[in-house]
N, C-alpha and C. Protein backbone atom coordinates (compact mmCIF):
# COMPACT_ATOMS: atom_id res chain seq x y z
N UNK A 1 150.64 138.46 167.06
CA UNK A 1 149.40 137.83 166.60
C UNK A 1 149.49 136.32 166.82
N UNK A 2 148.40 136.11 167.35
CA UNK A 2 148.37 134.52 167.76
C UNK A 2 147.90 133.76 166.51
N UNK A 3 149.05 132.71 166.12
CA UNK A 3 148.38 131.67 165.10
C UNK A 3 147.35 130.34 165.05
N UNK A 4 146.63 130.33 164.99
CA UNK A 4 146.10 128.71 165.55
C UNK A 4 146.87 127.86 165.10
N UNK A 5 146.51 126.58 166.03
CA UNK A 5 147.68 125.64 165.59
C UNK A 5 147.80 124.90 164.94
N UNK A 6 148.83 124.30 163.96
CA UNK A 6 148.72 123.64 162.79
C UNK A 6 148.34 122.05 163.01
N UNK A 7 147.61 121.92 162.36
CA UNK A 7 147.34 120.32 162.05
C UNK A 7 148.04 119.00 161.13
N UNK A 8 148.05 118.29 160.93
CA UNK A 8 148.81 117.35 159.98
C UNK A 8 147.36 117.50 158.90
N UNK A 9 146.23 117.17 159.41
CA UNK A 9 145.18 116.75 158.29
C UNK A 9 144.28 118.82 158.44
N UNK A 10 143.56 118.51 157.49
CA UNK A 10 141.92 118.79 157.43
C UNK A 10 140.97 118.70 158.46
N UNK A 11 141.14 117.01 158.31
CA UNK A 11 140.06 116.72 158.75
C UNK A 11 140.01 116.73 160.94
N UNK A 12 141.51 116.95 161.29
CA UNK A 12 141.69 116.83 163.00
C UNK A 12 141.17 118.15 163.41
N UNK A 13 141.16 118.76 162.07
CA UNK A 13 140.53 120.67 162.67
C UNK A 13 139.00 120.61 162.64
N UNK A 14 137.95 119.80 161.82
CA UNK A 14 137.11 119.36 162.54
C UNK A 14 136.26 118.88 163.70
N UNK A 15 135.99 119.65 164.39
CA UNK A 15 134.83 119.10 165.59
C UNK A 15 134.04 117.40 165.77
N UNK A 16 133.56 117.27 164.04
CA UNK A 16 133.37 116.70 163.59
C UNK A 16 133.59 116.19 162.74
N UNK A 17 134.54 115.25 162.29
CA UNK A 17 135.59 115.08 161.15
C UNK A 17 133.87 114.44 159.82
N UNK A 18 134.52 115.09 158.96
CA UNK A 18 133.82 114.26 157.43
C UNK A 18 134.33 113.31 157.33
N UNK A 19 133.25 112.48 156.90
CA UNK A 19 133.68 110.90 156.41
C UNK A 19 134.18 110.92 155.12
N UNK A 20 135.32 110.28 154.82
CA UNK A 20 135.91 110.23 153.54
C UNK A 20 135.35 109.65 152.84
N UNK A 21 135.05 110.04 151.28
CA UNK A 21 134.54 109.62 150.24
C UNK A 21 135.53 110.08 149.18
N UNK A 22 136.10 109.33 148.51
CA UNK A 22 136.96 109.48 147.35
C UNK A 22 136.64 108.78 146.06
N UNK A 23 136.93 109.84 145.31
CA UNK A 23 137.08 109.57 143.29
C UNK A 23 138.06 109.16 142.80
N UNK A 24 138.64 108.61 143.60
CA UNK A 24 139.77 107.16 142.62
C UNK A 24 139.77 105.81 143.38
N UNK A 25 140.92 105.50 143.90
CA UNK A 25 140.97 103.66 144.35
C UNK A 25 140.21 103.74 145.59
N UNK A 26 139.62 102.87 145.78
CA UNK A 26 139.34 102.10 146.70
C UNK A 26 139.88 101.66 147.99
N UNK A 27 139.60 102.29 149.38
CA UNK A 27 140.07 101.79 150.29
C UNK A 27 139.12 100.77 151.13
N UNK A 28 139.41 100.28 152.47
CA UNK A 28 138.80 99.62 153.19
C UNK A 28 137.51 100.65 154.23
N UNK A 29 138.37 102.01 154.22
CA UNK A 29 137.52 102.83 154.82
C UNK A 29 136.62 104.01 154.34
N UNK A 30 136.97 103.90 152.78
CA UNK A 30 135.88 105.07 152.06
C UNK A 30 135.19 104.86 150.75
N UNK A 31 134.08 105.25 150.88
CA UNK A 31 133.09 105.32 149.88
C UNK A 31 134.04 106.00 148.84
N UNK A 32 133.76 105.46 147.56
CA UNK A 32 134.58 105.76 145.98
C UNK A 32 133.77 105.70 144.91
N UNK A 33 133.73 106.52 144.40
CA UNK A 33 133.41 106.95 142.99
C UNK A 33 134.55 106.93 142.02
N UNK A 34 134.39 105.98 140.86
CA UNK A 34 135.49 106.47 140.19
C UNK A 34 135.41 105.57 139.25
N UNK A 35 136.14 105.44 137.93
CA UNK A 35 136.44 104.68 136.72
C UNK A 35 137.83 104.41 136.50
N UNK A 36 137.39 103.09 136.36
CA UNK A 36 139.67 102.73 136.78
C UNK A 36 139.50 103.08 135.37
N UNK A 37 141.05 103.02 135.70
CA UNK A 37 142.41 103.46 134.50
C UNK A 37 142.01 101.62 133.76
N UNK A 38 142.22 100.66 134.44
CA UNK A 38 142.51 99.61 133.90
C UNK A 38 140.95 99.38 132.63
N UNK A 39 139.85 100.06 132.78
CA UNK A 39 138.65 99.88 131.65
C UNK A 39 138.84 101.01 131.00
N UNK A 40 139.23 102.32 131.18
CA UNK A 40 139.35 102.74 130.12
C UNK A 40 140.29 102.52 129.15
N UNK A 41 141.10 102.09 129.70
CA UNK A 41 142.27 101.56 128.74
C UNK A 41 142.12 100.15 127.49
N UNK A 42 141.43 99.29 128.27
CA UNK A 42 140.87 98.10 128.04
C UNK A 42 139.74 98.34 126.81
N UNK A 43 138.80 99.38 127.14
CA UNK A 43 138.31 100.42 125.97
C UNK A 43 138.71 100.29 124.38
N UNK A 44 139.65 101.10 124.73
CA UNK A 44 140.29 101.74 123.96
C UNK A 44 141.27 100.93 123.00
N UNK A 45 141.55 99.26 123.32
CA UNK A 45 142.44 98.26 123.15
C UNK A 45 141.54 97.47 121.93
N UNK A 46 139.97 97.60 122.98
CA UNK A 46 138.80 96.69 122.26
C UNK A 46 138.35 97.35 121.30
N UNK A 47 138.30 99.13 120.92
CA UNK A 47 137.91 99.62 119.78
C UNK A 47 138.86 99.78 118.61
N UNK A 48 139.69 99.14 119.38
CA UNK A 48 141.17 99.29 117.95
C UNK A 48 140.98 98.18 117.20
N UNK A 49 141.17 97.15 118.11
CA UNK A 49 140.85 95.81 118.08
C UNK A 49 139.31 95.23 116.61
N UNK A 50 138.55 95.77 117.34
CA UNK A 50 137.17 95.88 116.33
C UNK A 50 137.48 96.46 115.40
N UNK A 51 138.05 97.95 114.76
CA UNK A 51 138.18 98.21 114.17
C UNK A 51 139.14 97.44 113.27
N UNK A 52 139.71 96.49 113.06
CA UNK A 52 140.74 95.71 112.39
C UNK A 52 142.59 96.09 112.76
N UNK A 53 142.16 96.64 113.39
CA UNK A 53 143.93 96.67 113.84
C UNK A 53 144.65 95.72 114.45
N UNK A 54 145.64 95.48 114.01
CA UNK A 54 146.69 93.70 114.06
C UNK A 54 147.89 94.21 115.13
N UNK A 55 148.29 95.41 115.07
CA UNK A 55 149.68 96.14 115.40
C UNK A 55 150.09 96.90 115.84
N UNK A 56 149.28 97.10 117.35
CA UNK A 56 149.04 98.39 118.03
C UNK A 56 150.38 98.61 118.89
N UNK A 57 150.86 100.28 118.49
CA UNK A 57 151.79 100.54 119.58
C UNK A 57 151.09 100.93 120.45
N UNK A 58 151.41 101.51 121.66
CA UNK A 58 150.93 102.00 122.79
C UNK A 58 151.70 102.65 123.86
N UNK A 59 151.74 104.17 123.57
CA UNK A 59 152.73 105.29 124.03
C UNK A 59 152.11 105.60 125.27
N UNK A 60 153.08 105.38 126.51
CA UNK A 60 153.14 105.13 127.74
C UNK A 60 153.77 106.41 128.55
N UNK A 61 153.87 106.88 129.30
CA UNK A 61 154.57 107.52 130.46
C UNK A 61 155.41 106.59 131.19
N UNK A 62 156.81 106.70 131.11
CA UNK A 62 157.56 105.87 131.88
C UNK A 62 158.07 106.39 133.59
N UNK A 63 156.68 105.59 134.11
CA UNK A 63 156.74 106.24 135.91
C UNK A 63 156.26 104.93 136.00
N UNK A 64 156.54 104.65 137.15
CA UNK A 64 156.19 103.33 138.00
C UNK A 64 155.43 103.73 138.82
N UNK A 65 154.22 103.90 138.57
CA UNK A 65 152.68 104.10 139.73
C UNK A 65 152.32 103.30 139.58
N UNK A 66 150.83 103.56 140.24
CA UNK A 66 149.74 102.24 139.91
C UNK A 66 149.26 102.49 139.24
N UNK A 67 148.30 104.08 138.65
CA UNK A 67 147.59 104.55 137.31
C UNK A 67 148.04 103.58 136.24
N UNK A 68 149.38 104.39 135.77
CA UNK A 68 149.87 103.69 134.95
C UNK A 68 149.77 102.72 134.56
N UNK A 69 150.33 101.61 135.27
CA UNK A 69 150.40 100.11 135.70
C UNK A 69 148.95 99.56 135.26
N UNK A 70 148.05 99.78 136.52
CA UNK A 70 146.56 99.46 135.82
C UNK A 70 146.06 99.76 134.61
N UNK A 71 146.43 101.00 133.64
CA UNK A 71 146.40 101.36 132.05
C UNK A 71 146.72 100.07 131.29
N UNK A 72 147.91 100.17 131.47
CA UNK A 72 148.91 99.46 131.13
C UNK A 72 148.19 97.56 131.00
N UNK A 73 147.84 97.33 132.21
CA UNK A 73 147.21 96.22 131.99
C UNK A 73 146.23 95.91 131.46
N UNK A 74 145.37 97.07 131.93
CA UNK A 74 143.88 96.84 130.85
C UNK A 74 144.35 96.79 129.47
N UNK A 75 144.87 97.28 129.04
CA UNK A 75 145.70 97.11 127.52
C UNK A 75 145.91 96.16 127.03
N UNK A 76 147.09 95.55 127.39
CA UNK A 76 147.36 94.60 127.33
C UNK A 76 146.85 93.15 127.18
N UNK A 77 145.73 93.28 128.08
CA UNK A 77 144.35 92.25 128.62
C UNK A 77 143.59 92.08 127.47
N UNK A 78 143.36 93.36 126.56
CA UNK A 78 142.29 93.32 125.74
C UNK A 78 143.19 92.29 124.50
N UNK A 79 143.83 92.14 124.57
CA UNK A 79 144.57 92.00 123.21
C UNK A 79 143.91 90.46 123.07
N UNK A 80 144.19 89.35 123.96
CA UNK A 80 143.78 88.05 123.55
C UNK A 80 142.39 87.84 123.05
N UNK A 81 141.98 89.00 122.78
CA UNK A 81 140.68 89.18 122.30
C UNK A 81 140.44 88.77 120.60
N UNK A 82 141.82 89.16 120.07
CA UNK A 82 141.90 88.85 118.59
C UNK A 82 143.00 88.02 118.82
N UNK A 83 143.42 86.80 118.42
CA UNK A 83 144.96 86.02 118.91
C UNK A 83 145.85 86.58 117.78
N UNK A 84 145.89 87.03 116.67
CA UNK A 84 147.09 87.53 115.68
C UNK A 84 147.65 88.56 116.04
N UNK A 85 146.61 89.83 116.99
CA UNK A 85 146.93 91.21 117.16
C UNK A 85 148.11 91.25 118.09
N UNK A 86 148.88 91.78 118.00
CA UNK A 86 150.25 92.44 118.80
C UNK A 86 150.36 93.48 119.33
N UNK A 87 150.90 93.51 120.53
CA UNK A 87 151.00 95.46 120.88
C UNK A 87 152.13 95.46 121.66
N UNK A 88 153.11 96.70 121.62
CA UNK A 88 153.93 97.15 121.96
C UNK A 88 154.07 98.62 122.74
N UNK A 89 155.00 98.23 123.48
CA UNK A 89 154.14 99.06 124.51
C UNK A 89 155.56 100.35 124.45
N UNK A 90 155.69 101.86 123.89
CA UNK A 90 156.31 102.83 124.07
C UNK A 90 156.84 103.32 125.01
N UNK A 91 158.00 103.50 126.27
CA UNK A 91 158.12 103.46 127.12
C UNK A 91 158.48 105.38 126.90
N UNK A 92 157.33 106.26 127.39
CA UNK A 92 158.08 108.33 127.56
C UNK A 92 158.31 108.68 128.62
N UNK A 93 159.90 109.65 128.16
CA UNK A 93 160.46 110.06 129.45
C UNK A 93 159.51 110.83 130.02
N UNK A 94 159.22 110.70 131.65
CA UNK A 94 158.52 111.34 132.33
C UNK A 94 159.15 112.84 132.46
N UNK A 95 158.16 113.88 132.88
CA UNK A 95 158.49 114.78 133.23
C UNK A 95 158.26 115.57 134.55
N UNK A 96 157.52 114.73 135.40
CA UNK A 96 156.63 115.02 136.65
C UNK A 96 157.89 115.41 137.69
N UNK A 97 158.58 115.12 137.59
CA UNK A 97 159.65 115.89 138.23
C UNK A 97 160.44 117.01 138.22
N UNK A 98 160.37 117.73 137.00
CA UNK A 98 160.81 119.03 136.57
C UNK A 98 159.97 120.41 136.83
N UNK A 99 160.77 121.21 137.13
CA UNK A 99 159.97 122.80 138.04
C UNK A 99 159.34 123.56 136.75
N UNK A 100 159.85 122.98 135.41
CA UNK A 100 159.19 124.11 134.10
C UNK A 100 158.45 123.27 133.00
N UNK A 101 157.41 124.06 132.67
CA UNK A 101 156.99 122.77 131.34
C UNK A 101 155.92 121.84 131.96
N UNK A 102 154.91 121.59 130.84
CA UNK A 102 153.98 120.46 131.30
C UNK A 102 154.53 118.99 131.55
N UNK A 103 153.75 118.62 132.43
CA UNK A 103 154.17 117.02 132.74
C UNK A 103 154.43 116.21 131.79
N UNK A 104 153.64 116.18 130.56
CA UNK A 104 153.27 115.37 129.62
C UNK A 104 153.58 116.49 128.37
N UNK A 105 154.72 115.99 127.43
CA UNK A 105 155.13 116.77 126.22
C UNK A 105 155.03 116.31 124.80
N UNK A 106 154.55 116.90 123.77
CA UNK A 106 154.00 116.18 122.20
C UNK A 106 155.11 115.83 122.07
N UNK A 107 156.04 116.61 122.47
CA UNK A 107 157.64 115.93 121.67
C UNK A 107 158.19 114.89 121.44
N UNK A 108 157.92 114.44 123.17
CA UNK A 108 158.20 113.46 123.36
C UNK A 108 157.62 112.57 122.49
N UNK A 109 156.48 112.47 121.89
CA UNK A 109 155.69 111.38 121.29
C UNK A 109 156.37 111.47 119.76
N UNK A 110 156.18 112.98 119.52
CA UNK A 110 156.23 112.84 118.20
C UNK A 110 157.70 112.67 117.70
N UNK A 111 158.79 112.57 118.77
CA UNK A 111 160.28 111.77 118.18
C UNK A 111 159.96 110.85 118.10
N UNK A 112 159.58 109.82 118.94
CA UNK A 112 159.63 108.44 118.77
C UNK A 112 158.57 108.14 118.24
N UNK A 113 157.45 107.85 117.71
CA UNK A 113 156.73 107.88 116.29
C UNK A 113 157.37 108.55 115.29
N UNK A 114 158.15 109.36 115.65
CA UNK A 114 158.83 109.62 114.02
C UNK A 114 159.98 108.19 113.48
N UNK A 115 160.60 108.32 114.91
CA UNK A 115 161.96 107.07 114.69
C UNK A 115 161.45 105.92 114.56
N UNK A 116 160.05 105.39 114.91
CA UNK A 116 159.75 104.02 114.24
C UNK A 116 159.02 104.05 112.89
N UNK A 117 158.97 105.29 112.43
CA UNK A 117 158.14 105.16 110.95
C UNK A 117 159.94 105.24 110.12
N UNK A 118 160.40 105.87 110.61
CA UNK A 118 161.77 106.15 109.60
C UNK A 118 162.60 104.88 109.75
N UNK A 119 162.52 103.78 110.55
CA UNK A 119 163.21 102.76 110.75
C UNK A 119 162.52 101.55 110.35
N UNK A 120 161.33 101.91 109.74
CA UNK A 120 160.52 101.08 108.98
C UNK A 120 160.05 100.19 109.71
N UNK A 121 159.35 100.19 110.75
CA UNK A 121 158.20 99.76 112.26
C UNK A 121 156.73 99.30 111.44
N UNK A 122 156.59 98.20 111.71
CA UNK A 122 155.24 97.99 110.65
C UNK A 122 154.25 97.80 111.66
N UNK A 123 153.17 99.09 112.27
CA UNK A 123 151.99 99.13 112.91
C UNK A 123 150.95 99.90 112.21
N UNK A 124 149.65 99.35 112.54
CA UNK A 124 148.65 100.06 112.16
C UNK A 124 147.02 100.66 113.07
N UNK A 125 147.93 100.48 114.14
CA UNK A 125 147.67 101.62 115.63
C UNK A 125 148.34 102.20 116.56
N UNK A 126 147.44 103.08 116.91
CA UNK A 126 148.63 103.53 117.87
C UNK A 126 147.57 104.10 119.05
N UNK A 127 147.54 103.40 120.49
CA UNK A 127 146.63 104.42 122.08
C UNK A 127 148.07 105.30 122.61
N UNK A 128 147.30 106.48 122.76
CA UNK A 128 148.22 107.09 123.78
C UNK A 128 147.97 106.92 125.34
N UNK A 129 148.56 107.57 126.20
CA UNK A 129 147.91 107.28 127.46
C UNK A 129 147.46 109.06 128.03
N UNK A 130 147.70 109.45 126.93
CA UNK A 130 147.84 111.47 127.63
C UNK A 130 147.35 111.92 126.36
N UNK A 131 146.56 113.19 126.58
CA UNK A 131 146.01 113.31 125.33
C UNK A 131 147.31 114.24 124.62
N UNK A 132 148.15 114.81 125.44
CA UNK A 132 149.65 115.77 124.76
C UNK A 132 150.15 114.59 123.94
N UNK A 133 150.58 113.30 124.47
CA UNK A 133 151.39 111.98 123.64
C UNK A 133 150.25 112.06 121.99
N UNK A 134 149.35 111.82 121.94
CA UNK A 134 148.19 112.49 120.99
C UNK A 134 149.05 113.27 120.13
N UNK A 135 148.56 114.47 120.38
CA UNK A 135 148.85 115.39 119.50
C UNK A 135 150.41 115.35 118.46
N UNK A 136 151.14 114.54 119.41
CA UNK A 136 152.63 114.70 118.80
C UNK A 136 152.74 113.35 117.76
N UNK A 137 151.89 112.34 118.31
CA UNK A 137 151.57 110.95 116.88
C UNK A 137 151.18 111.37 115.76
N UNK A 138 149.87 112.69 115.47
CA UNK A 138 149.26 112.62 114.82
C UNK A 138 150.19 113.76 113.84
N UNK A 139 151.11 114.54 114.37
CA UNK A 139 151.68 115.61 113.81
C UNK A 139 153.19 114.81 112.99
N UNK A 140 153.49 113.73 114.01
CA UNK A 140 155.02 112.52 113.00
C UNK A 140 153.94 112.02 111.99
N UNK A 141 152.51 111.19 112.01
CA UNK A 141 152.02 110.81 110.95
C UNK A 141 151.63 111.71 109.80
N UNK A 142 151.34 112.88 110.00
CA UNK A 142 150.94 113.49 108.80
C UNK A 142 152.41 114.03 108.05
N UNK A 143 153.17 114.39 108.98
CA UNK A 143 154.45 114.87 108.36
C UNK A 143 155.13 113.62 107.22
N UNK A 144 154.62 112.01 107.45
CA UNK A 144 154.96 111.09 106.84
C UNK A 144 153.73 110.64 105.66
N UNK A 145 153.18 111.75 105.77
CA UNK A 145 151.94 111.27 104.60
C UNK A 145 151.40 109.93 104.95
N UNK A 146 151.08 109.92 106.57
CA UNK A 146 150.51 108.33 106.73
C UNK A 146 149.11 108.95 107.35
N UNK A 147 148.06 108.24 106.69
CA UNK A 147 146.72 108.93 106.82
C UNK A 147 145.69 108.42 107.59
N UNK A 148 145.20 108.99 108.70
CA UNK A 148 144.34 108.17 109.69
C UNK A 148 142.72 108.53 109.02
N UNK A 149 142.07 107.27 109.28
CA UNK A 149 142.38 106.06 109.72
C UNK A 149 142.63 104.65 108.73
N UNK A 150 142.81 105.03 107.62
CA UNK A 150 142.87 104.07 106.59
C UNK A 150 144.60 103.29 106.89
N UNK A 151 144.87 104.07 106.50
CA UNK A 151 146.83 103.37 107.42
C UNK A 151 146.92 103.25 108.78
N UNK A 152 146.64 104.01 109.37
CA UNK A 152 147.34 104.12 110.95
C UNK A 152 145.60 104.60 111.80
N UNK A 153 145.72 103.78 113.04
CA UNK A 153 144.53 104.39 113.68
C UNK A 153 144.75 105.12 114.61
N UNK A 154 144.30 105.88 115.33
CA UNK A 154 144.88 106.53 116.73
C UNK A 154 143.64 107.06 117.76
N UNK A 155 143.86 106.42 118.89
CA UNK A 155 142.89 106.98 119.99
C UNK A 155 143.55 107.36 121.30
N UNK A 156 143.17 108.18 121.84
CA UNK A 156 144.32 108.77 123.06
C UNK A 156 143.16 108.50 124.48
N UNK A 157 143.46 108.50 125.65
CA UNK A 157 143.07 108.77 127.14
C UNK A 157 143.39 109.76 127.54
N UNK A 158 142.32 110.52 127.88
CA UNK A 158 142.32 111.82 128.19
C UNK A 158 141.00 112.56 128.46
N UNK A 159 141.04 113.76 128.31
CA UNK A 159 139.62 114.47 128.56
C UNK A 159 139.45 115.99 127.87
N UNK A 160 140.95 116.40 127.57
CA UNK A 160 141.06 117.41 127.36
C UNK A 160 140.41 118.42 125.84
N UNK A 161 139.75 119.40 126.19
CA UNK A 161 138.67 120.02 125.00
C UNK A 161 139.16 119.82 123.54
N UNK A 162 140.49 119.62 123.32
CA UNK A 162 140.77 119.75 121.52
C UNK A 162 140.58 118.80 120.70
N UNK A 163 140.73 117.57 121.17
CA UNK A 163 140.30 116.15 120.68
C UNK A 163 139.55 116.34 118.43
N UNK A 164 138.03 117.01 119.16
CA UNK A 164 137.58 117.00 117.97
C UNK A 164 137.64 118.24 117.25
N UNK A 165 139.09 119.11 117.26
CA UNK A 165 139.55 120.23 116.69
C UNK A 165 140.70 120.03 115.72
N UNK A 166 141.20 118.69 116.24
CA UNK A 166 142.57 117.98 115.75
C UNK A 166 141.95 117.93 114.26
N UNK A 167 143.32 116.96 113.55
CA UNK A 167 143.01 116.89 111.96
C UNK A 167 143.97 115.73 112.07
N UNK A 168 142.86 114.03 111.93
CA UNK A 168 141.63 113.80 111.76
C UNK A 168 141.15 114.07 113.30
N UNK A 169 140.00 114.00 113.52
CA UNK A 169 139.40 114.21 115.07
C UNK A 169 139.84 113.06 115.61
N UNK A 170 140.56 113.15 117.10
CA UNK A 170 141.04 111.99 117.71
C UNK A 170 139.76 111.40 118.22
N UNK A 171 139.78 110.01 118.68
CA UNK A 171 138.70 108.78 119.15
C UNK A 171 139.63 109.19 120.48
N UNK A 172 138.58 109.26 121.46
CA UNK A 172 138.70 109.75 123.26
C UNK A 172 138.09 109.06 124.26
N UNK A 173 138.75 108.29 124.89
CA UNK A 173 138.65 107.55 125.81
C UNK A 173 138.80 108.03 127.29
N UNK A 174 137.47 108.85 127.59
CA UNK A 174 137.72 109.59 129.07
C UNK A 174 136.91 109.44 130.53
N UNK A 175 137.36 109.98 131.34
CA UNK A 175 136.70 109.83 132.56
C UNK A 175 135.02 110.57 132.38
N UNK A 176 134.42 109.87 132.63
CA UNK A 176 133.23 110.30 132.61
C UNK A 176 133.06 111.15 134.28
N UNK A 177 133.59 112.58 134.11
CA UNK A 177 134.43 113.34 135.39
C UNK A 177 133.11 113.72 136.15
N UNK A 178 132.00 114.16 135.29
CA UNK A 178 130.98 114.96 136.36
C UNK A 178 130.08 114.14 137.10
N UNK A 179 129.94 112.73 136.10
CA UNK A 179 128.99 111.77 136.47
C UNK A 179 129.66 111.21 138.17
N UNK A 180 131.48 110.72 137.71
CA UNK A 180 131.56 110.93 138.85
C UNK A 180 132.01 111.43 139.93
N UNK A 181 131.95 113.24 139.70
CA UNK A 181 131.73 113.85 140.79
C UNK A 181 130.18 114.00 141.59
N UNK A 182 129.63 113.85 141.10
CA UNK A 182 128.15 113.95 140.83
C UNK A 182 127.62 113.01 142.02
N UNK A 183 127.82 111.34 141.85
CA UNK A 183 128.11 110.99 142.32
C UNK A 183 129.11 111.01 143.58
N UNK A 184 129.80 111.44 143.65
CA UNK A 184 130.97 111.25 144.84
C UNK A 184 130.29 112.33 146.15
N UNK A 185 129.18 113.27 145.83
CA UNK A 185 128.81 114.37 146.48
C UNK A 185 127.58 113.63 146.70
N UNK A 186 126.72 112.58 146.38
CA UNK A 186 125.60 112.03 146.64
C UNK A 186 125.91 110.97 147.73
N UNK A 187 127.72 111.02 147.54
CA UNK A 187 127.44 109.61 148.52
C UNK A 187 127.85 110.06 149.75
N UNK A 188 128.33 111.50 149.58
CA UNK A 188 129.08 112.31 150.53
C UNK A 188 127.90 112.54 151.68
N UNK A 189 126.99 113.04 150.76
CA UNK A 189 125.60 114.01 151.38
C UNK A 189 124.67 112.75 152.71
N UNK A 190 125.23 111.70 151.63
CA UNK A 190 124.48 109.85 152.46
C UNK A 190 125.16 110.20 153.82
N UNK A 191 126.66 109.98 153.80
CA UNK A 191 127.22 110.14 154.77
C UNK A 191 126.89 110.96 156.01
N UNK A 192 127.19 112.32 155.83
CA UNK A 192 126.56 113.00 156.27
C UNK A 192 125.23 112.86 157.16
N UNK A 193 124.49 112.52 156.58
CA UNK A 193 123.26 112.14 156.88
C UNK A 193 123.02 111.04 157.86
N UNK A 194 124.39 110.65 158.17
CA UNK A 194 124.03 109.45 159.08
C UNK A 194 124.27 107.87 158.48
N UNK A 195 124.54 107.23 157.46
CA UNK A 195 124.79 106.70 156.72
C UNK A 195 125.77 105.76 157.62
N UNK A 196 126.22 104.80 157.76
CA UNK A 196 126.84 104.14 158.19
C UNK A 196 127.06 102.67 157.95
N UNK A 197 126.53 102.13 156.69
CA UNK A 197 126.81 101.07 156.26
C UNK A 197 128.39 100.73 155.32
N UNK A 198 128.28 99.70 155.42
CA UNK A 198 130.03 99.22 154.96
C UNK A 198 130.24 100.23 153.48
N UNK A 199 131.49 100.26 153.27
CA UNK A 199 132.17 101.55 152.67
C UNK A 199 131.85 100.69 151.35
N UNK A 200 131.22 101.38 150.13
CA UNK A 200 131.50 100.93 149.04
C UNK A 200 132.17 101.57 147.64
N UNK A 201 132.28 100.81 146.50
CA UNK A 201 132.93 101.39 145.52
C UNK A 201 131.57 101.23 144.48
N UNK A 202 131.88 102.55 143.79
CA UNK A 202 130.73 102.43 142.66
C UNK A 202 131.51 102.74 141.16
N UNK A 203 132.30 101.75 140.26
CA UNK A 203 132.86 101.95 139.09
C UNK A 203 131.88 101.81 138.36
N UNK A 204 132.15 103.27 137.71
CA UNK A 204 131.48 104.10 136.34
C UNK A 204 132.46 103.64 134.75
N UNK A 205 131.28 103.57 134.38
CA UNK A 205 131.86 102.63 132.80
C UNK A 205 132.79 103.81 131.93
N UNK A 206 133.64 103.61 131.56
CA UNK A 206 134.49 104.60 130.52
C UNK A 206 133.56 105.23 129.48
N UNK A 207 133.92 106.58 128.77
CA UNK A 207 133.17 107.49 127.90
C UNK A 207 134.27 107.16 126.67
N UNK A 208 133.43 106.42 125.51
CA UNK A 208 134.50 106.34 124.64
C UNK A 208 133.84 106.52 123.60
N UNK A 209 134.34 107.92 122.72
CA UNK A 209 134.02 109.01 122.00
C UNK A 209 134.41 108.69 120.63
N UNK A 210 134.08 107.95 119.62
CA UNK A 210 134.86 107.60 118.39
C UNK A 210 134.53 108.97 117.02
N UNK A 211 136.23 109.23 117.03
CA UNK A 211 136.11 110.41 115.75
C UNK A 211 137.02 109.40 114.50
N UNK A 212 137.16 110.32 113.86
CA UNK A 212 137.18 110.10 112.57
C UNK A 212 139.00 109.52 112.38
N UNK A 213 139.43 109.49 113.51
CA UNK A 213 141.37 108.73 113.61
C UNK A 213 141.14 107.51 113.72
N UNK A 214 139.92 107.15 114.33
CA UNK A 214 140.03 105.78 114.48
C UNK A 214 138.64 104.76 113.72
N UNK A 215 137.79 106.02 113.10
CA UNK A 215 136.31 105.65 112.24
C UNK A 215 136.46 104.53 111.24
N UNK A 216 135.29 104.56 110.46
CA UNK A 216 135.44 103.37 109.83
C UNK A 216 136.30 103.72 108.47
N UNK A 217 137.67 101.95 108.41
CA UNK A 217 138.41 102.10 107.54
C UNK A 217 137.68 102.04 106.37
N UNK A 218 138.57 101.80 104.84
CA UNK A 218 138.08 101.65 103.88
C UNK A 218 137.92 99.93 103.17
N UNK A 219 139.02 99.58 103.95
CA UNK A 219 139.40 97.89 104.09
C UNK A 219 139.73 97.70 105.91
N UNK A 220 138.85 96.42 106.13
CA UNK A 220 139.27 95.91 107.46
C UNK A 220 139.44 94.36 107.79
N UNK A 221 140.93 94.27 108.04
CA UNK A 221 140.83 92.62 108.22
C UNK A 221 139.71 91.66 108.98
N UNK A 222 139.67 90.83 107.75
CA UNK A 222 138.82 90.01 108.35
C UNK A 222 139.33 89.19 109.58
């Protein structure tokens, strides 16, 4: 049996190759749809922030990408927004390299939120960057009788359905995914069509969902 022959891409088995249009960064040669990492994060920094929080940790994935990195900065960025507020940034072992098990593990979160409440760590937030890092904060805080959102606040990045199933409902900071797929197939269809003007980027504003981890306290610094 004769095989056809293999290609490096997709797109060389084309007659007519599709014009690339992509839903994350930005190149020189394709139309993009997408919502950086660096505003939703930035988000999520500014609703802590508003809400009166002075002392935000901020539980990280320790990989050297750019996602990350850009998270990471939008974070960070937001902070000179209040000059007293502080944040510290959680460095979790990655797992993206291992053949068993999700990438992203509660465990991981919820040791180290346990070891800075037991070592007497004085914060009164906490962003995750994964909504799994989530689940494992909120499970070391209740086990410590520390009660969101009046003590401790917590909002995670993510998208994933349990958010407002949790106990308290996590505050969700997510890709607004359909708007832009939605998009990414409108600009596709342009293409298609003949379209041939310079490649652009269209960033979509972050979806930021406030529940009751990060709602209104009972006291908030002035």
């Amino acid at each position: 049996m004769k095989h056809p022959p293999r290609v490096s891409s997709p797109m060389i088995a084309l007659e007519n190759p599709c014009p690339p249009v992509a839903t994350s960064q930005a190149s020189a040669t394709s139309t993009t749809s997408s919502a950086t990492r660096y505003q939703n994060s930035h988000a999520a920094a500014h609703h802590l922030l508003s809400q009166g929080a002075r002392s935000i940790l901020y539980f990280e994935e320790a990989l050297a990408i750019s996602t990350i990195a850009h998270r990471q900065k939008g974070f960070t960025r937001a902070m000179p927004e209040v000059p007293e507020a502080t944040s510290t940034t959680i460095h979790l072992p990655t797992r993206r390299f291992e053949n068993t098990g999700p990438q992203w593990r509660a465990e991981e979160a919820y040791r180290a939120c346990t070891d800075l409440i037991t070592s007497g760590a004085a914060f009164d937030a906490i962003a995750t960057g994964d909504d799994y890092f989530a689940l494992g904060v909120l499970k070391a805080l209740a086990e410590h009788d520390i009660h969101a959102p009046d003590e401790v606040q917590a909002v995670r990045y993510g998208g994933l359905p349990f958010a407002p199933w949790t106990s308290p409902a996590l505050t969700s900071v997510k890709l607004p995914a359909r708007l832009i797929g939605e998009l990414a197939v409108s600009m596709l269809l342009q293409r298609l069509a003949g379209d041939t003007s310079t490649p652009i980027e269209r960033l979509i504003k972050p979806e930021l969902v406030v529940r009751s981890s990060s709602g209104t306290r009972k006291t908030v610094p002035k």
